[in-house]
C-alpha atoms as a PDB file:
ATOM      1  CA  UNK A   1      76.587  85.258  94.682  1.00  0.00           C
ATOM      2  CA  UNK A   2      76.675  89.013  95.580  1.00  0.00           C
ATOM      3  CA  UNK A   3      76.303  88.811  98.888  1.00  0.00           C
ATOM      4  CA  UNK A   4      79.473  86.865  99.055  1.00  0.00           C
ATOM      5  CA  UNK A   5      81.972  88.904  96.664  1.00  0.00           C
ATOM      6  CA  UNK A   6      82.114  91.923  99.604  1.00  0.00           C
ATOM      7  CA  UNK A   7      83.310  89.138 102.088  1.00  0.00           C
ATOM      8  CA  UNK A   8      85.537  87.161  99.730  1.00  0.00           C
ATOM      9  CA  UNK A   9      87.293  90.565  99.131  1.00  0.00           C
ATOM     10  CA  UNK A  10      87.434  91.501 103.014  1.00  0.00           C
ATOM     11  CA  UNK A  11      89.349  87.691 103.502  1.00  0.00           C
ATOM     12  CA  UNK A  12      91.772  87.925 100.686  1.00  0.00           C
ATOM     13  CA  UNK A  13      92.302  92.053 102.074  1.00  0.00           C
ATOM     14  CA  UNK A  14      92.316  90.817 105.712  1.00  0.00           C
ATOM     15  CA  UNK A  15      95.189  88.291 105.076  1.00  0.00           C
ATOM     16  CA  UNK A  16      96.761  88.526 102.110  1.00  0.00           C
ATOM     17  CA  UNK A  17      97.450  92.602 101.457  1.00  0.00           C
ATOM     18  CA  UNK A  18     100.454  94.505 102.221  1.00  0.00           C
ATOM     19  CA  UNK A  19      99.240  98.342 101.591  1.00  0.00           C
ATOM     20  CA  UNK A  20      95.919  99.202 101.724  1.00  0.00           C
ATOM     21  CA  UNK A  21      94.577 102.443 101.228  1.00  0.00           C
ATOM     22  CA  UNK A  22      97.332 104.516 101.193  1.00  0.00           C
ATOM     23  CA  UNK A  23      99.787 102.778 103.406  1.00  0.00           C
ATOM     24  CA  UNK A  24     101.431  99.714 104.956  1.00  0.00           C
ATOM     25  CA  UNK A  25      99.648  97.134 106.960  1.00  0.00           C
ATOM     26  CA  UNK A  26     100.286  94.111 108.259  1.00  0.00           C
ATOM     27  CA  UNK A  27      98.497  91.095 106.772  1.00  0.00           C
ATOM     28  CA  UNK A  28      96.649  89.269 109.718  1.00  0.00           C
ATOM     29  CA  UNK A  29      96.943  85.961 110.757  1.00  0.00           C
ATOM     30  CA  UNK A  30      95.759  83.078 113.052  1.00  0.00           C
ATOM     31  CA  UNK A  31      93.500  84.430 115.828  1.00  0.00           C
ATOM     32  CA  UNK A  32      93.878  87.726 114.856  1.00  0.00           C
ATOM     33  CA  UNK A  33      92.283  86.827 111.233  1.00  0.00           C
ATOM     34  CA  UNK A  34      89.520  84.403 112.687  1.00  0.00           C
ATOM     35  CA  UNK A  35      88.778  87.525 114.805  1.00  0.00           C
ATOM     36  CA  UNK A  36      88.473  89.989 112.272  1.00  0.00           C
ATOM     37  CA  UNK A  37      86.863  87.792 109.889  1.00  0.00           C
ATOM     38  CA  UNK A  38      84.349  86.321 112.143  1.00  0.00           C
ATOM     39  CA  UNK A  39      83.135  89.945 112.903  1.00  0.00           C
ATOM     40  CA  UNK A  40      81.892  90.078 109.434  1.00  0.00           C
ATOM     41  CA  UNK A  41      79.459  87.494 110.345  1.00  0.00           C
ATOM     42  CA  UNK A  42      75.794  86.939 112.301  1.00  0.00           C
ATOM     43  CA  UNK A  43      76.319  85.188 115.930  1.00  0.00           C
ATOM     44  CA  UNK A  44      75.947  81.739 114.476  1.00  0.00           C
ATOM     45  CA  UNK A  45      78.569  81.931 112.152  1.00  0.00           C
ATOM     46  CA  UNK A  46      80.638  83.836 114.012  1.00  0.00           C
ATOM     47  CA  UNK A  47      80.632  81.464 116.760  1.00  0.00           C
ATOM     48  CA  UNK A  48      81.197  78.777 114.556  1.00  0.00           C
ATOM     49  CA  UNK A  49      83.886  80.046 112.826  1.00  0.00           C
ATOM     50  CA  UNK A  50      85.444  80.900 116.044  1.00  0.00           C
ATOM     51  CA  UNK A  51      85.383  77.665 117.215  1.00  0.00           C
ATOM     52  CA  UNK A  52      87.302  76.001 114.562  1.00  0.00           C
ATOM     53  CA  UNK A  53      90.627  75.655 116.646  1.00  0.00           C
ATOM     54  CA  UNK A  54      92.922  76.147 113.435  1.00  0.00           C
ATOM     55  CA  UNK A  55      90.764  79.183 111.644  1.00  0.00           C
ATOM     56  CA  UNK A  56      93.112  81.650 111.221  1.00  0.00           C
ATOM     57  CA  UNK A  57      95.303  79.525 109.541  1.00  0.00           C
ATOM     58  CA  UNK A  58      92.590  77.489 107.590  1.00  0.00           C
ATOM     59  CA  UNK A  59      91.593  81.001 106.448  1.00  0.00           C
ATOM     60  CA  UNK A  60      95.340  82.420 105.564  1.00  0.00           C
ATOM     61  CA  UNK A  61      94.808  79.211 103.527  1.00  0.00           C
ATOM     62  CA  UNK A  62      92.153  79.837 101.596  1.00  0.00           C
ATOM     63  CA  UNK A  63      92.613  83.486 101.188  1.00  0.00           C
ATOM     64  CA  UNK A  64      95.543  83.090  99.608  1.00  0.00           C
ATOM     65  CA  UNK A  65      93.806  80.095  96.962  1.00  0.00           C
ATOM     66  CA  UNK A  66      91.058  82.720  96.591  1.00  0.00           C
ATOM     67  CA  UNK A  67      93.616  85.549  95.827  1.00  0.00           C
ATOM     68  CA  UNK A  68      95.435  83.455  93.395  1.00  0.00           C
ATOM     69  CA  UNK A  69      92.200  82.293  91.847  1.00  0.00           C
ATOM     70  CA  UNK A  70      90.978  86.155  91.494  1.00  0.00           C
ATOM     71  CA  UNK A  71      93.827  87.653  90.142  1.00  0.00           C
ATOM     72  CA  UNK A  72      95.070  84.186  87.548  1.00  0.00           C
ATOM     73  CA  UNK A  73      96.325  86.393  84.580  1.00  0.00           C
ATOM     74  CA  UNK A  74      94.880  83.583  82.143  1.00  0.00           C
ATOM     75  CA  UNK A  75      90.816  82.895  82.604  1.00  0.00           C
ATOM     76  CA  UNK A  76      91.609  79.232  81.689  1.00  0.00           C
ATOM     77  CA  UNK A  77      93.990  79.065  85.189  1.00  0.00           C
ATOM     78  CA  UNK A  78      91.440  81.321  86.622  1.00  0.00           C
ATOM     79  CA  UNK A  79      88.358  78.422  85.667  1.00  0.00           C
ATOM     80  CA  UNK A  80      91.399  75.820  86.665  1.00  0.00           C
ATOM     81  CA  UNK A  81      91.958  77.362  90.387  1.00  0.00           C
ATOM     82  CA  UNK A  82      88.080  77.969  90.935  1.00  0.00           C
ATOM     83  CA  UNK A  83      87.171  74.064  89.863  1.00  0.00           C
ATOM     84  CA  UNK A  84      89.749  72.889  92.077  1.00  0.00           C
ATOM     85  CA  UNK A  85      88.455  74.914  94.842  1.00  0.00           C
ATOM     86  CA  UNK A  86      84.891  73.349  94.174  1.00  0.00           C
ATOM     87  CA  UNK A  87      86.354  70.054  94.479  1.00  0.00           C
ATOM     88  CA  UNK A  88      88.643  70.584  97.828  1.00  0.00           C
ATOM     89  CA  UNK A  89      85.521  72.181  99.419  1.00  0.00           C
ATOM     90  CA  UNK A  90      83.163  69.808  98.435  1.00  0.00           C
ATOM     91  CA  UNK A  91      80.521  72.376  97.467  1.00  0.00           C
ATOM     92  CA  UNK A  92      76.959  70.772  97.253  1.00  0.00           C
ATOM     93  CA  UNK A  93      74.094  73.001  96.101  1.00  0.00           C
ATOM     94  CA  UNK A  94      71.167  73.114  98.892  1.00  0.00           C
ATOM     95  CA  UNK A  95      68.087  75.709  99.442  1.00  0.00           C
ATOM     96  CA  UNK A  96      68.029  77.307 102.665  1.00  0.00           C
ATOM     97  CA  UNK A  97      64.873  79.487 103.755  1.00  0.00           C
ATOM     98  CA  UNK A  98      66.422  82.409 105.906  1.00  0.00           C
ATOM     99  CA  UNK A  99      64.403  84.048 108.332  1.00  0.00           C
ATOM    100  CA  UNK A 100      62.300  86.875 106.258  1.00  0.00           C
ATOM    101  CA  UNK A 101      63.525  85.519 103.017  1.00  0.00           C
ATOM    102  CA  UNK A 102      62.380  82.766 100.240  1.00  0.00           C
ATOM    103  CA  UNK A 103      64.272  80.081  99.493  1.00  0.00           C
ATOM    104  CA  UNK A 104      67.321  80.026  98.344  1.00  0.00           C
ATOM    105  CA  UNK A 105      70.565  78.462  97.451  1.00  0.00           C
ATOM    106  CA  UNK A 106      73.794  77.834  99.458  1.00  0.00           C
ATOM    107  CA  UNK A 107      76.944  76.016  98.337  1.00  0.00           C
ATOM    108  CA  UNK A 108      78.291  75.464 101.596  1.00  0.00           C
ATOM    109  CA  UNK A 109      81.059  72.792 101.986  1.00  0.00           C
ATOM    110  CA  UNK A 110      80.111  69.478 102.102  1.00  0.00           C
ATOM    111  CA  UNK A 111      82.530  68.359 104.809  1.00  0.00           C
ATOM    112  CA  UNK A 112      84.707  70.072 107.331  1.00  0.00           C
ATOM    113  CA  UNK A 113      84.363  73.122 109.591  1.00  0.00           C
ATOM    114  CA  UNK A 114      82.867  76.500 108.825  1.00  0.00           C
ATOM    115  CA  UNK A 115      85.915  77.191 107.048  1.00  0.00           C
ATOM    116  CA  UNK A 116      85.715  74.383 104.760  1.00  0.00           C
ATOM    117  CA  UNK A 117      81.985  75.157 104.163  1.00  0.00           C
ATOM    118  CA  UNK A 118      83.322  79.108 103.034  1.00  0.00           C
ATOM    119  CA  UNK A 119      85.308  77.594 101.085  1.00  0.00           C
ATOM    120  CA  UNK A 120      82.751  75.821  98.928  1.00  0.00           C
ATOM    121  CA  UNK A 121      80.425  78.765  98.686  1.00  0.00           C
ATOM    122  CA  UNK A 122      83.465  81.185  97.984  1.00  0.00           C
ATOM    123  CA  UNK A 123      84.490  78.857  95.324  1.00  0.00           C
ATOM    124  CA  UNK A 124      80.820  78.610  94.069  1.00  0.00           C
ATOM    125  CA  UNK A 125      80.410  81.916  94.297  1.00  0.00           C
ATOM    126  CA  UNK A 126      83.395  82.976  92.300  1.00  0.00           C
ATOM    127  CA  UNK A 127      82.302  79.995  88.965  1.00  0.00           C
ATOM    128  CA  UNK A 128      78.600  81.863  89.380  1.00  0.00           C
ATOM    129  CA  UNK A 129      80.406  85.648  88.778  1.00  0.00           C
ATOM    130  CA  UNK A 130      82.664  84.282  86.003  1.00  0.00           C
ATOM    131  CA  UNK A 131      79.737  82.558  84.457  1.00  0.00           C
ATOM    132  CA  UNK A 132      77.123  85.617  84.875  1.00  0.00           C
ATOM    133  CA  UNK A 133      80.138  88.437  84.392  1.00  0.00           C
ATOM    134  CA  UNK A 134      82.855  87.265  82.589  1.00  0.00           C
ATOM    135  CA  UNK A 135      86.499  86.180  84.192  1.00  0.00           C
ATOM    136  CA  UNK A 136      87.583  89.934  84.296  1.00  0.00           C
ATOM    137  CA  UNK A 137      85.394  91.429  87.111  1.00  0.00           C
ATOM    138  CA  UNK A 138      88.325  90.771  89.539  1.00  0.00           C
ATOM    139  CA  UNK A 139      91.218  93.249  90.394  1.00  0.00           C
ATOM    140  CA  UNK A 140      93.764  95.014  92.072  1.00  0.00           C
ATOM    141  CA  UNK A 141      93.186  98.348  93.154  1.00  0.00           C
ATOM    142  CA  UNK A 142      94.318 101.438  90.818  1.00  0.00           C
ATOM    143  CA  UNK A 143      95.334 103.995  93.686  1.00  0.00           C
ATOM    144  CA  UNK A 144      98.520 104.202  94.712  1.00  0.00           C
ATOM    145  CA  UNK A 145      99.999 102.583  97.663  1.00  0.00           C
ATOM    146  CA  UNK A 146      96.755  99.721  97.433  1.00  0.00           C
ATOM    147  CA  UNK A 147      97.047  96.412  96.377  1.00  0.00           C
ATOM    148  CA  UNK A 148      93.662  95.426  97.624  1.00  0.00           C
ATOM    149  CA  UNK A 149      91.348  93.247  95.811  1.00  0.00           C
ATOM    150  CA  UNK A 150      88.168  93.750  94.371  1.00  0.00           C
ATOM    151  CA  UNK A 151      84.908  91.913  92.792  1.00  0.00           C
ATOM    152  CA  UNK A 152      83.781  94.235  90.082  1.00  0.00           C
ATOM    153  CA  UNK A 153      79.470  94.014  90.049  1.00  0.00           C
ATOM    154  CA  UNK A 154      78.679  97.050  88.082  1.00  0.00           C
ATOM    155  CA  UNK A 155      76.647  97.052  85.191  1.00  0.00           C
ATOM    156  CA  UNK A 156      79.495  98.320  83.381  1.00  0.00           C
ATOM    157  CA  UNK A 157      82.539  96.911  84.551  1.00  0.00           C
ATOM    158  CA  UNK A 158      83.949 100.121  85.667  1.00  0.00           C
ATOM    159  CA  UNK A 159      85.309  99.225  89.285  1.00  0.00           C
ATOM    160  CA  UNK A 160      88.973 100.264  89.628  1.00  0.00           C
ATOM    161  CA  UNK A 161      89.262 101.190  93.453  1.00  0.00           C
ATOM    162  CA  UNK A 162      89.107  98.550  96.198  1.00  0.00           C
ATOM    163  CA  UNK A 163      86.413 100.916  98.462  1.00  0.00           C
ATOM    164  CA  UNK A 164      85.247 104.571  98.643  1.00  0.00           C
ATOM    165  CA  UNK A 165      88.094 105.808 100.417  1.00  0.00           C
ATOM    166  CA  UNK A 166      90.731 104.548  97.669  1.00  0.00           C
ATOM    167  CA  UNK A 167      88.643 106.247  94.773  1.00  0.00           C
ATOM    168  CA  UNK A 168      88.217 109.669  96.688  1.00  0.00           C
ATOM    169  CA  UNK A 169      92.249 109.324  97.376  1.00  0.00           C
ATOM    170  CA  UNK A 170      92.895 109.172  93.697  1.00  0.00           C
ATOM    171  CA  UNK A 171      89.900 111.525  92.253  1.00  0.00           C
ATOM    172  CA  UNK A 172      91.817 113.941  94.668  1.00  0.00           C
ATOM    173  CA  UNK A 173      95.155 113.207  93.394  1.00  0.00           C
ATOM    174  CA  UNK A 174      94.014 113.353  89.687  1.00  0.00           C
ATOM    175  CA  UNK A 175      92.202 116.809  90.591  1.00  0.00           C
ATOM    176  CA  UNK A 176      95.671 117.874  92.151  1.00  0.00           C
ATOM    177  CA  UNK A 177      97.663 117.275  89.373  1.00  0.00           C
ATOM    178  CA  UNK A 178      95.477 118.631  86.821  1.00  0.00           C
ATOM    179  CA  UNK A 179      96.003 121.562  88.290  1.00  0.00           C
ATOM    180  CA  UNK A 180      99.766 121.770  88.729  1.00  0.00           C
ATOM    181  CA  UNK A 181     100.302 121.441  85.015  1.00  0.00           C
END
């Protein structure tokens, strides 16, 4: 579940965002997303998600479900979007024994290509962080010129920047101000 929020967030950023930390970008798309995306990955998934002919825009795809799905203002259409992703994907709980580590369990997509099998454990992952968190660990980011996403993890549910570099920008800004007044 935790290792996926931090790569949900970088595929909902990657193709979805407009401004991100600090200024304008360009949302990616078709190879240019399966690219970027696929460099988040080992070599196996990599390659396979590179060799999906469609990814980028099988990605754009579900990027935008997961965005809408994140940032529902209601939890009951947030629980709605996430169920239907569960379905669509076809996630199917299985234990996998990685290299080094015990068993464990995926949620991988039950049918389709490596995108289709994100999907499911994106979907999954997002009903297990509701479940264990609440429906309000999910947001936009508080400094200014950022609409990135984030998961929210902490303890105490005090995320409000997307990354680092966003919360430095506005601590700085905030400092700044204080002492203009």
């Amino acid at each position: 579940m935790t290792r996926q929020a931090p790569l949900i967030a970088e595929l909902v950023n990657l193709a979805t965002t407009r401004s991100r930390g600090g200024g304008s970008v360009k949302p990616l798309s078709g190879e240019d997303l399966a690219t970027a995306f696929a460099a988040q990955f080992g070599d196996r998934t990599s390659a396979a998600l590179r060799a999906v002919p469609d990814a980028g825009e099988r990605l754009a795809e579900l990027a935008t479900e997961l965005r809408h799905a994140l940032l529902a203002e209601r939890p009951a259409d947030q629980a709605a979007r996430i169920n239907a992703m569960i379905r669509k994907y076809g996630a199917q709980p299985y234990l996998v024994e990685d290299v080094g580590q015990p068993f464990h369990l995926h949620f991988h997509g039950s049918f389709g290509t490596q995108v289709e099998a994100l999907g499911g454990e994106f979907a999954t992952a997002l009903a297990l962080i509701v479940d264990g968190y609440g429906p309000d660990r999910f947001g936009i980011c508080e400094a200014h010129q950022c609409e990135a996403v984030y998961i929210d993890l902490t303890r105490n549910a005090s995320r409000r920047y997307c990354s680092t570099a966003c919360t430095a920008r506005a601590k700085t800004a905030a400092y700044r101000s204080r002492r203009q007044s």
